[in-house]
N, C-alpha and C. Protein backbone atom coordinates (compact mmCIF):
# COMPACT_ATOMS: atom_id res chain seq x y z
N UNK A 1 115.06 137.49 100.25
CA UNK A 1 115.85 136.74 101.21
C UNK A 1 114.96 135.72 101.93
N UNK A 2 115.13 134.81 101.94
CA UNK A 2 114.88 133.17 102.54
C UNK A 2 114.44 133.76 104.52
N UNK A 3 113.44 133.37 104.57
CA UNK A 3 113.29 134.03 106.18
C UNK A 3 113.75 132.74 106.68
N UNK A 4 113.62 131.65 106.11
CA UNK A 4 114.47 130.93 107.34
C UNK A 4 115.55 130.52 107.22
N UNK A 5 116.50 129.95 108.45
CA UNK A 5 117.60 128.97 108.11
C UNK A 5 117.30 128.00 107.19
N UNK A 6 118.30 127.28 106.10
CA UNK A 6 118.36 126.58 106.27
C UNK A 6 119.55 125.34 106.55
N UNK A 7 118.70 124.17 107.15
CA UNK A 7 119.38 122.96 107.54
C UNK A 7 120.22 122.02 106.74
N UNK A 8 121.01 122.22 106.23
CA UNK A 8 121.61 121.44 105.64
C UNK A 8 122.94 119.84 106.42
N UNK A 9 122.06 119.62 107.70
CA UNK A 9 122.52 118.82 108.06
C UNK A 9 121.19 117.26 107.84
N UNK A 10 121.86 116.04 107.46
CA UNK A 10 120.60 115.27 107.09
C UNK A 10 120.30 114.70 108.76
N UNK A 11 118.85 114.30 108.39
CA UNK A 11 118.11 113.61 109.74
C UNK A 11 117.80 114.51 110.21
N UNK A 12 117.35 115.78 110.01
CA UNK A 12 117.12 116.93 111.30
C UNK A 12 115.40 117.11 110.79
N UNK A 13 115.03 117.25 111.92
CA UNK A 13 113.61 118.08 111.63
C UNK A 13 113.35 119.42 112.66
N UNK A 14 113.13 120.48 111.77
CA UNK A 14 112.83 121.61 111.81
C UNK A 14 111.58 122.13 112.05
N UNK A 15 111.34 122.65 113.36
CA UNK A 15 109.66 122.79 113.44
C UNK A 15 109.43 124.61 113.72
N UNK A 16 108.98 124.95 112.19
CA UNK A 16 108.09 126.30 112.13
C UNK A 16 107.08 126.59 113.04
N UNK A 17 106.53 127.64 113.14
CA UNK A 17 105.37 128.08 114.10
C UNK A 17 104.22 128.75 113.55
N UNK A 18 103.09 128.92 113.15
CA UNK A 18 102.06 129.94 112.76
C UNK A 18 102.19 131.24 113.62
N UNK A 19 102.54 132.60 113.32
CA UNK A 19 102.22 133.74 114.06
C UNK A 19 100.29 133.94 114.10
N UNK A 20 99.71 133.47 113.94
CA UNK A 20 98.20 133.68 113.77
C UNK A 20 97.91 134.65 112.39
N UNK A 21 96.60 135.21 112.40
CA UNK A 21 96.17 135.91 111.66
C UNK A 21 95.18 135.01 110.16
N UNK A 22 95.19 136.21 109.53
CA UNK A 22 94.51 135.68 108.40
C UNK A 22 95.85 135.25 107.00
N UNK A 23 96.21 136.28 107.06
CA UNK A 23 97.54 135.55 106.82
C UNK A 23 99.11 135.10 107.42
N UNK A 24 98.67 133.93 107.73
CA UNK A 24 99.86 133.95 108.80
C UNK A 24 101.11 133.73 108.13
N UNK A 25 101.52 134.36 109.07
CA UNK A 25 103.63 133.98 108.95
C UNK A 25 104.23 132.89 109.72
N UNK A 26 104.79 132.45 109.41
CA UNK A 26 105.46 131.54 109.99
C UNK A 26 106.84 131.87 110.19
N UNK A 27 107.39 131.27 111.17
CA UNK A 27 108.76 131.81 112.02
C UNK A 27 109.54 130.67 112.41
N UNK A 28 110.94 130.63 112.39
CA UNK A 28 110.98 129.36 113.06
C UNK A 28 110.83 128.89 114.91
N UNK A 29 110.76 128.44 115.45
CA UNK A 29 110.54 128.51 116.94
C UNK A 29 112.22 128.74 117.31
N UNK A 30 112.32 129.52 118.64
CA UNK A 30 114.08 129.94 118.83
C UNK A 30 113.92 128.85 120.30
N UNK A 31 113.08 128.08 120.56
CA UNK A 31 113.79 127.26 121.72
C UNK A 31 114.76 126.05 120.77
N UNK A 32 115.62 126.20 121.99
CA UNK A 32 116.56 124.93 121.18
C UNK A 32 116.35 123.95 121.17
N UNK A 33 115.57 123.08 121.72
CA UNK A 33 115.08 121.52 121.43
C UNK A 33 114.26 121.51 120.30
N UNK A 34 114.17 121.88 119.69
CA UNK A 34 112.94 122.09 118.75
C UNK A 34 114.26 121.29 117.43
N UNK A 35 115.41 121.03 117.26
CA UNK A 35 115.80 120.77 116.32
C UNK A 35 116.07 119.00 116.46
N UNK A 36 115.77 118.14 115.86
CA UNK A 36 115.73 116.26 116.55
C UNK A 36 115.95 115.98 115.25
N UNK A 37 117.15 115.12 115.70
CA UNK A 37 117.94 114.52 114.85
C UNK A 37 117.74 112.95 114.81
N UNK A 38 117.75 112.49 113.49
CA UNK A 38 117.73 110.88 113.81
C UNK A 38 118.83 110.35 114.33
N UNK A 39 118.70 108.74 114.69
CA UNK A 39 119.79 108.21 115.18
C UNK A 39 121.28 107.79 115.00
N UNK A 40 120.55 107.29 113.94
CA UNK A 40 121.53 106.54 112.71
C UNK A 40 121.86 106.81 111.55
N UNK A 41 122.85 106.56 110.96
CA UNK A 41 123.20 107.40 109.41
C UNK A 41 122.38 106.42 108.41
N UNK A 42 121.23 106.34 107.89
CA UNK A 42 120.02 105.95 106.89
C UNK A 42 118.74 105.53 107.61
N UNK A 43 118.55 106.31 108.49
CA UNK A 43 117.22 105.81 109.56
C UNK A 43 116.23 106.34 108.70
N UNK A 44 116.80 107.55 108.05
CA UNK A 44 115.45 108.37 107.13
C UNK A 44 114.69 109.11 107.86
N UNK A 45 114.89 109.23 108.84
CA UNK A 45 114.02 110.35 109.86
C UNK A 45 113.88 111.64 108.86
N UNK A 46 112.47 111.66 109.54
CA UNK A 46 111.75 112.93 108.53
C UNK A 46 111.09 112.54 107.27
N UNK A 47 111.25 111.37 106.88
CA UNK A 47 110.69 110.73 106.06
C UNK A 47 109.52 111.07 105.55
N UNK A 48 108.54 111.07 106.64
CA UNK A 48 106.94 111.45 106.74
C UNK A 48 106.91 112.14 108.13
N UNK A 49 105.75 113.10 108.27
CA UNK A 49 105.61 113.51 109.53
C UNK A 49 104.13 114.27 109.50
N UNK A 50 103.75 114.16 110.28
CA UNK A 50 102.54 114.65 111.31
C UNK A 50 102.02 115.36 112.15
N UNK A 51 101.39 116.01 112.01
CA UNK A 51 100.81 117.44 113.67
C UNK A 51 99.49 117.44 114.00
N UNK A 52 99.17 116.97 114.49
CA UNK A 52 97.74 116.98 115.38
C UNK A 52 97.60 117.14 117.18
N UNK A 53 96.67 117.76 117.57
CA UNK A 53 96.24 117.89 118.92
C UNK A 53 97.68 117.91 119.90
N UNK A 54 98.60 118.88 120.10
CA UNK A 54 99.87 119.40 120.31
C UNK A 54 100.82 118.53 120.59
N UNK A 55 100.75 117.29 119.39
CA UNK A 55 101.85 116.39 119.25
C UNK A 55 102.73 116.18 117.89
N UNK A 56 103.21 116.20 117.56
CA UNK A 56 103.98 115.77 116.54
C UNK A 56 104.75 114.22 116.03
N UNK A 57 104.54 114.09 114.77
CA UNK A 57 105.21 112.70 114.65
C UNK A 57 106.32 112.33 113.27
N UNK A 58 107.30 111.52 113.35
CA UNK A 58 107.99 111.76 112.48
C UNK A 58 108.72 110.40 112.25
N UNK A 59 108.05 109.95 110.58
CA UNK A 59 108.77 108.50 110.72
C UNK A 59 109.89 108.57 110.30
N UNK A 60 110.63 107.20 110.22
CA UNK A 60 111.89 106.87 109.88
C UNK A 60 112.34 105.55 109.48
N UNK A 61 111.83 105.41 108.22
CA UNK A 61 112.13 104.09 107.37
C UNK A 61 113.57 103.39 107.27
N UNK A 62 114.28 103.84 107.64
CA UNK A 62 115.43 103.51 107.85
C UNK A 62 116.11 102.25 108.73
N UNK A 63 115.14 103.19 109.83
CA UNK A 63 115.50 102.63 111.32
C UNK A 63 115.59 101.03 111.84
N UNK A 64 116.60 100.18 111.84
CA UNK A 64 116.69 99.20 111.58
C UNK A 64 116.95 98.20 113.22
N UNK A 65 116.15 98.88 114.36
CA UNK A 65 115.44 98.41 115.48
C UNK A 65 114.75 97.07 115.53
N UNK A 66 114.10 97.27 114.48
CA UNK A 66 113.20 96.06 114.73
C UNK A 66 113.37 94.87 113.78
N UNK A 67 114.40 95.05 113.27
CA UNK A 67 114.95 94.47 111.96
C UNK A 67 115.37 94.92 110.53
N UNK A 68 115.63 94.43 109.77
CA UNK A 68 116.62 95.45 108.55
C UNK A 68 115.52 95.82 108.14
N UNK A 69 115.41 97.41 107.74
CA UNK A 69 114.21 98.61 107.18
C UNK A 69 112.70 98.33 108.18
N UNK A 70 113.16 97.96 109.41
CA UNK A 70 112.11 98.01 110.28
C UNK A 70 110.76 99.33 109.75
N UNK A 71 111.70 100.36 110.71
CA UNK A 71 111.06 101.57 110.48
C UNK A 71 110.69 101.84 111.56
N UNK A 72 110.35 103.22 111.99
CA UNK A 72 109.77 103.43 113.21
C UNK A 72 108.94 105.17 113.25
N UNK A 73 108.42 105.01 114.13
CA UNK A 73 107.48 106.70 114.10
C UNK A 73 108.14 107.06 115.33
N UNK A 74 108.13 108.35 115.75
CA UNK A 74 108.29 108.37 116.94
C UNK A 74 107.41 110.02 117.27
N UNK A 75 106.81 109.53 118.13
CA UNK A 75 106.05 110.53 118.98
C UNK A 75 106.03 111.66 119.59
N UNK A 76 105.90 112.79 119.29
CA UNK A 76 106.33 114.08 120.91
C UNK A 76 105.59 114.94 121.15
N UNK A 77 104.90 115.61 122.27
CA UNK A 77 104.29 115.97 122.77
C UNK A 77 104.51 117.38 123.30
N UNK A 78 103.63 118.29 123.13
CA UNK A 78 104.14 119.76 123.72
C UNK A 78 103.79 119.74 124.97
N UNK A 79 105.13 119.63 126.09
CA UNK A 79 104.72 120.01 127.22
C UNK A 79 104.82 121.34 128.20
N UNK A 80 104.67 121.81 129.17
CA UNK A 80 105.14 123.20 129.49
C UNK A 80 106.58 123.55 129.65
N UNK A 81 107.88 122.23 129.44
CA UNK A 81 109.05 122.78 129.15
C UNK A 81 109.26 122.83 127.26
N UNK A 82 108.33 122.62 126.75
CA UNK A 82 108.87 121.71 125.40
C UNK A 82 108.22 120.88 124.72
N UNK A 83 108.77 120.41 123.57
CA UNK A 83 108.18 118.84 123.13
C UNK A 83 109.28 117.65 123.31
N UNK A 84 107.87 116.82 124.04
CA UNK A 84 108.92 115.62 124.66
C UNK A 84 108.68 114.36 124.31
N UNK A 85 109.66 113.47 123.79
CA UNK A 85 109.29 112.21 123.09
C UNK A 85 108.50 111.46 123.78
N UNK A 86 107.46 111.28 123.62
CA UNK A 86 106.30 110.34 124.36
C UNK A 86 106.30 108.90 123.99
N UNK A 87 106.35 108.57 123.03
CA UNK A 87 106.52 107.00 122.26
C UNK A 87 107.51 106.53 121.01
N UNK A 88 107.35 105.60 120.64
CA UNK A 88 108.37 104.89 119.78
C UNK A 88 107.20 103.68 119.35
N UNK A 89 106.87 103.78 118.02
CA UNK A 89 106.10 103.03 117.10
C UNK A 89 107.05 102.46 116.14
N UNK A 90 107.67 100.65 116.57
CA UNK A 90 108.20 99.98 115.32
C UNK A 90 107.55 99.19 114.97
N UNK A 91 107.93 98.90 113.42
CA UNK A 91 107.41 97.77 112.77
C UNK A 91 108.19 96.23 113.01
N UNK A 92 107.80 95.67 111.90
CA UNK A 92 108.86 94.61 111.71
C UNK A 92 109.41 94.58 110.59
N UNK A 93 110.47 93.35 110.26
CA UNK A 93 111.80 93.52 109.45
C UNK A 93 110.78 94.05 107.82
N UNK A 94 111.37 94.77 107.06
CA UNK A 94 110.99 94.87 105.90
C UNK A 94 109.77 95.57 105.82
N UNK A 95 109.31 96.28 106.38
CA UNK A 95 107.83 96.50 106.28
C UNK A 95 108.24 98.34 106.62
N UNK A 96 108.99 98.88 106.68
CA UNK A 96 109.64 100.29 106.56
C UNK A 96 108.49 101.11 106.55
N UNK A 97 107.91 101.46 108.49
CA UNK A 97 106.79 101.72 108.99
C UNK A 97 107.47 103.22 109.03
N UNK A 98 106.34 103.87 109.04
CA UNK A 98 106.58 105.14 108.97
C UNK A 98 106.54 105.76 107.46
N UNK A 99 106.56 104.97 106.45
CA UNK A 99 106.31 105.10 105.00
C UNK A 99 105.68 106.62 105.12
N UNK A 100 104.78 106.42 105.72
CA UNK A 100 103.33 107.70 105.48
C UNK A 100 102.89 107.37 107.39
N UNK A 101 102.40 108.69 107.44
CA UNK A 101 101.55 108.95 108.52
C UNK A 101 100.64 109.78 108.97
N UNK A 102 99.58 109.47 109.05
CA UNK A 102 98.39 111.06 109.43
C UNK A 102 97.77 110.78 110.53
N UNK A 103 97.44 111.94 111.02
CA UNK A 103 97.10 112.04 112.72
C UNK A 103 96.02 112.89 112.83
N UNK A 104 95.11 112.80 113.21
CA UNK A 104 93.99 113.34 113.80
C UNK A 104 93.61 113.37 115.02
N UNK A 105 93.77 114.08 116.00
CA UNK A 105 93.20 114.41 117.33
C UNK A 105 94.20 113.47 118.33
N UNK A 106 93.55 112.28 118.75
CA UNK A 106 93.70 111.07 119.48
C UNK A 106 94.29 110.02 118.37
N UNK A 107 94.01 109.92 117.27
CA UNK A 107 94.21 109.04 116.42
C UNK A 107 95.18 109.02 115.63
N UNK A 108 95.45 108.19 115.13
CA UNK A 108 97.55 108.03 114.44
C UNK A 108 97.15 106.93 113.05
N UNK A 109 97.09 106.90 112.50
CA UNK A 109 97.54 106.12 111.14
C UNK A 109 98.83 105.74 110.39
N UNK A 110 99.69 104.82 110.76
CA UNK A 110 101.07 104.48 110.04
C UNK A 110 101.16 104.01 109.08
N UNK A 111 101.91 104.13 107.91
CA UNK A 111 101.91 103.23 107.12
C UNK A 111 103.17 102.82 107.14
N UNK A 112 103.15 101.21 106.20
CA UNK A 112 103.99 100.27 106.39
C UNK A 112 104.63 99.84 104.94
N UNK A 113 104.56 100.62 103.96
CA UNK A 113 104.52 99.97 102.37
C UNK A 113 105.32 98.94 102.29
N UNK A 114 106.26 98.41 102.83
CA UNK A 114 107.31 97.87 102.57
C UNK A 114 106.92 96.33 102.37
N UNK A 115 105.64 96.33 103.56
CA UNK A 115 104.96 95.19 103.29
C UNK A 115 103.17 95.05 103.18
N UNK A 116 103.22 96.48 102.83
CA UNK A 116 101.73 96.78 102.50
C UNK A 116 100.71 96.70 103.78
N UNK A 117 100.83 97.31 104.95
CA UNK A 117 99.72 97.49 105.73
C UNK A 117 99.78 98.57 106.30
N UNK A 118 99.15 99.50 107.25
CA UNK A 118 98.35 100.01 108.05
C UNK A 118 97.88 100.16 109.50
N UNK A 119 98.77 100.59 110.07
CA UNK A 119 98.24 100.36 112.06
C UNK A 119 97.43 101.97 112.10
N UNK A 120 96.54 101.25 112.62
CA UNK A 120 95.50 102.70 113.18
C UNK A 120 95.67 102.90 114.86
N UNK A 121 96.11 103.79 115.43
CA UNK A 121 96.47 103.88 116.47
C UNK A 121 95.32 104.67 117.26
N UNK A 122 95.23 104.78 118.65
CA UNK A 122 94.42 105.40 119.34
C UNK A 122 95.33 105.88 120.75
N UNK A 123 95.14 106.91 121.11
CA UNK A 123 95.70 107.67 122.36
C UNK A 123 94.64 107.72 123.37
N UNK A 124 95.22 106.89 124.80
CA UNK A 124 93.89 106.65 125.84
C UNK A 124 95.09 107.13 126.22
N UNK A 125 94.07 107.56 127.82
CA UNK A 125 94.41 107.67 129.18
C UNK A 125 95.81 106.83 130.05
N UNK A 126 95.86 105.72 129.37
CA UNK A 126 96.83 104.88 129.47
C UNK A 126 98.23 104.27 128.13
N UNK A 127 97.70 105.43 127.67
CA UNK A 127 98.79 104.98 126.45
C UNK A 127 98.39 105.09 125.02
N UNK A 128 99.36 104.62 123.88
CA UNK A 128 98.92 104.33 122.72
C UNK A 128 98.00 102.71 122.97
N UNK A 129 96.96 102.78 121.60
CA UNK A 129 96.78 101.12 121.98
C UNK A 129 96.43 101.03 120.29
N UNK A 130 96.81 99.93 119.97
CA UNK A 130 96.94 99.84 118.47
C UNK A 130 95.10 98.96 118.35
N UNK A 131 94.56 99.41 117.49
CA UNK A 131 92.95 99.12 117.13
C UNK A 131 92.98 98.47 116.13
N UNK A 132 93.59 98.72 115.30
CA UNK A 132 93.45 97.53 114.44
C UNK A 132 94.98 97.45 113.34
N UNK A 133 94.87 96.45 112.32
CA UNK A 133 95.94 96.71 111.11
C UNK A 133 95.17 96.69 109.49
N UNK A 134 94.95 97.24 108.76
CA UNK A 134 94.43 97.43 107.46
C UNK A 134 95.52 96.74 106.44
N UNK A 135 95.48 95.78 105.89
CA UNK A 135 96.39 95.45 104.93
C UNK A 135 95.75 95.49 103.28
N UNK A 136 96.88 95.19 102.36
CA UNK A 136 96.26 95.73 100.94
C UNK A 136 94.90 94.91 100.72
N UNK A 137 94.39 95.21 100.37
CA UNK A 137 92.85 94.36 99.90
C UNK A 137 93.41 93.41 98.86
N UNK A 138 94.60 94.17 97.83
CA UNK A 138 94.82 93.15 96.56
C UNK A 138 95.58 92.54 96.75
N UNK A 139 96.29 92.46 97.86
CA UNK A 139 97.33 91.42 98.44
C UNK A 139 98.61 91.39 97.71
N UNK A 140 99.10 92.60 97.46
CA UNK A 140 100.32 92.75 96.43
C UNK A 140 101.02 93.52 97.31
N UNK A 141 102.05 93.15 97.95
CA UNK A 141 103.09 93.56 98.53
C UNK A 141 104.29 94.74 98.14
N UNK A 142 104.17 94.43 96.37
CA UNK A 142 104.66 95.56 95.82
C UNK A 142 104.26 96.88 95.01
N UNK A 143 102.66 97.08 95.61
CA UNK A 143 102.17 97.82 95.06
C UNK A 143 102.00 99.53 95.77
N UNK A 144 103.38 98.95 96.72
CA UNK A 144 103.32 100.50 97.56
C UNK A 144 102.01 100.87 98.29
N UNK A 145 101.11 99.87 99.00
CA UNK A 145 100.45 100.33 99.52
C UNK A 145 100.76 100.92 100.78
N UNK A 146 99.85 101.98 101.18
CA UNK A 146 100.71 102.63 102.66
C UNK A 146 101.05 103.73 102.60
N UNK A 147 102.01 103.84 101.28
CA UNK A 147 102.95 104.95 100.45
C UNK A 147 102.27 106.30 101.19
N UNK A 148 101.19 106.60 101.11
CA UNK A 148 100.64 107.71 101.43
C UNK A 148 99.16 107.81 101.85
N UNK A 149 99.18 108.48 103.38
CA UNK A 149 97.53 108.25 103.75
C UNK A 149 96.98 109.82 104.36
N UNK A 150 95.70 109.50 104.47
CA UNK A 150 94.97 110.67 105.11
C UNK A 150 94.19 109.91 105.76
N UNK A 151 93.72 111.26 106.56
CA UNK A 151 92.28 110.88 106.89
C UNK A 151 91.64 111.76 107.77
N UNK A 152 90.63 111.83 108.01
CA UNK A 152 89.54 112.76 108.80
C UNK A 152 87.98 112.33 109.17
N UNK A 153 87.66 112.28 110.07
CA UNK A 153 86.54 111.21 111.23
C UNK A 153 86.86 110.31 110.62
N UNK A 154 85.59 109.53 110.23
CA UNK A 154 86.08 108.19 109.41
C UNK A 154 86.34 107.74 108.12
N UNK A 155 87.34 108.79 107.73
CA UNK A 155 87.62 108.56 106.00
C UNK A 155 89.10 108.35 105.90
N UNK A 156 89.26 107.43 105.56
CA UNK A 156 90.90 106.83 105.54
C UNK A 156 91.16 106.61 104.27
N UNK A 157 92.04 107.56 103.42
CA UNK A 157 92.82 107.10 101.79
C UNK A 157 93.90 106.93 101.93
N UNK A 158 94.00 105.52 101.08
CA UNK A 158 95.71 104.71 101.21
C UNK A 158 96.11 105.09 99.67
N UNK A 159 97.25 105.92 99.94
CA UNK A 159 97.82 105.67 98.12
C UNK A 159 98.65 104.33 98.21
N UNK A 160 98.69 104.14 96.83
CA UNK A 160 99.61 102.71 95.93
C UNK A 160 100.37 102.92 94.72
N UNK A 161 100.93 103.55 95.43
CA UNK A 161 101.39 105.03 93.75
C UNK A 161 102.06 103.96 93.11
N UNK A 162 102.32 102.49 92.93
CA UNK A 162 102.93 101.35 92.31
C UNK A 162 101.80 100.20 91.71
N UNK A 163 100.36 100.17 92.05
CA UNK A 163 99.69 99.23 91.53
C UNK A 163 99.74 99.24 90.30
N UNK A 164 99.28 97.81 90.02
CA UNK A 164 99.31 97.75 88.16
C UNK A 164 97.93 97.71 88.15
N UNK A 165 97.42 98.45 87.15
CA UNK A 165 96.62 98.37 86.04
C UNK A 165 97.03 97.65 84.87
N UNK A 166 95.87 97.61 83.99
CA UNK A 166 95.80 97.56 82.50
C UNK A 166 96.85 98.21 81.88
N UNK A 167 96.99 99.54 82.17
CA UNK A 167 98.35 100.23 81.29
C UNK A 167 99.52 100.50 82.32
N UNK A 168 99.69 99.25 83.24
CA UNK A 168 101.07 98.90 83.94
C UNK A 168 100.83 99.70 85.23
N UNK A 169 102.36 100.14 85.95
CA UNK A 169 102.16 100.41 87.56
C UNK A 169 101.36 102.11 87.44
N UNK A 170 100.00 102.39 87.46
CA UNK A 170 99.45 103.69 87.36
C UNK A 170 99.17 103.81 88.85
N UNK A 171 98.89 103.37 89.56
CA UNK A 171 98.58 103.48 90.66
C UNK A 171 97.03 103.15 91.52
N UNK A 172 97.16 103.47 92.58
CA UNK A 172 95.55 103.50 92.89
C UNK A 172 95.35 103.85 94.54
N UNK A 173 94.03 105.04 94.50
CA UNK A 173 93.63 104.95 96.11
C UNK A 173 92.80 104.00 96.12
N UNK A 174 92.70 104.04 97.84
CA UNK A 174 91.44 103.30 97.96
C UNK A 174 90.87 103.79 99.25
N UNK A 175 89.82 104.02 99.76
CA UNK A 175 89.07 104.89 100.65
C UNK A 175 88.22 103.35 101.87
């Protein structure tokens, strides 16, 4: 038997818990805010999502805010009632931000495939503040760059699960 529910409503994100240990279990959390729904019917919320340093993040390529397939991340934070939406990260038209996203500590990485770039984010005292933008090196817009990232101190991999090679779209990281 399936230990958890499941959601069969679209746009929802569902946030599990670690019980600790060496092998841990996971449970689902029973406070009720814990279930966040997207806005709009094709926002794509849940798309990609993220957990670092007791925040969570969850894009939504859909989200058509900032223009048609904008995209957007949006931010939340565990506070002592809860997790509470702290920010709202959009792109612009066509560039369907939130593609991919990885988070480390203070630090946020978005991706943008739609038009091939990269915002590296930083969490101060005063806010998010965007540090820089990484765009494709090969300057191919349709090579899905963005599609998928990591990273840890200073090692950042962008997948391009669409570049062409020699034997057509095989793909490619790049570090």
């Amino acid at each position: 038997m399936n230990q958890f529910r499941n959601i069969l409503m679209p746009f929802c994100l569902l946030i599990l818990v670690g019980l600790g240990g060496q092998n841990t279990l996971w449970s689902q959390c029973l406070q009720s805010d814990l279930e966040i729904f997207g806005i709009s019917a094709g926002d794509r919320f849940g798309r990609s999502v993220a957990v670092s340093g007791g925040r969570f993040f969850v894009g939504a390529i859909g989200d058509d805010g900032g223009g048609t397939l904008s995209g957007s991340v949006r931010s939340f934070r565990r506070t002592s009632s809860g997790y509470q939406l702290e920010n709202v990260f959009s792109g612009q038209s066509g560039s369907e931000y939130g593609s991919s996203i990885a988070a480390n500590q203070d630090w946020l990485a978005i991706g943008a495939a739609g038009l091939a770039y990269i915002d590296i984010w930083k969490s101060t005292r005063f806010g998010w503040e965007l540090c820089c933008t990484i765009v494709d090196p090969e300057g191919h817009a349709d090579d899905g760059f963005g599609s998928s990232i990591a990273f840890e101190g200073d090692l950042l991999a962008v997948g391009s699960p669409t570049f062409q090679t020699d034997v057509g779209p095989a793909g490619c990281v790049t570090l």
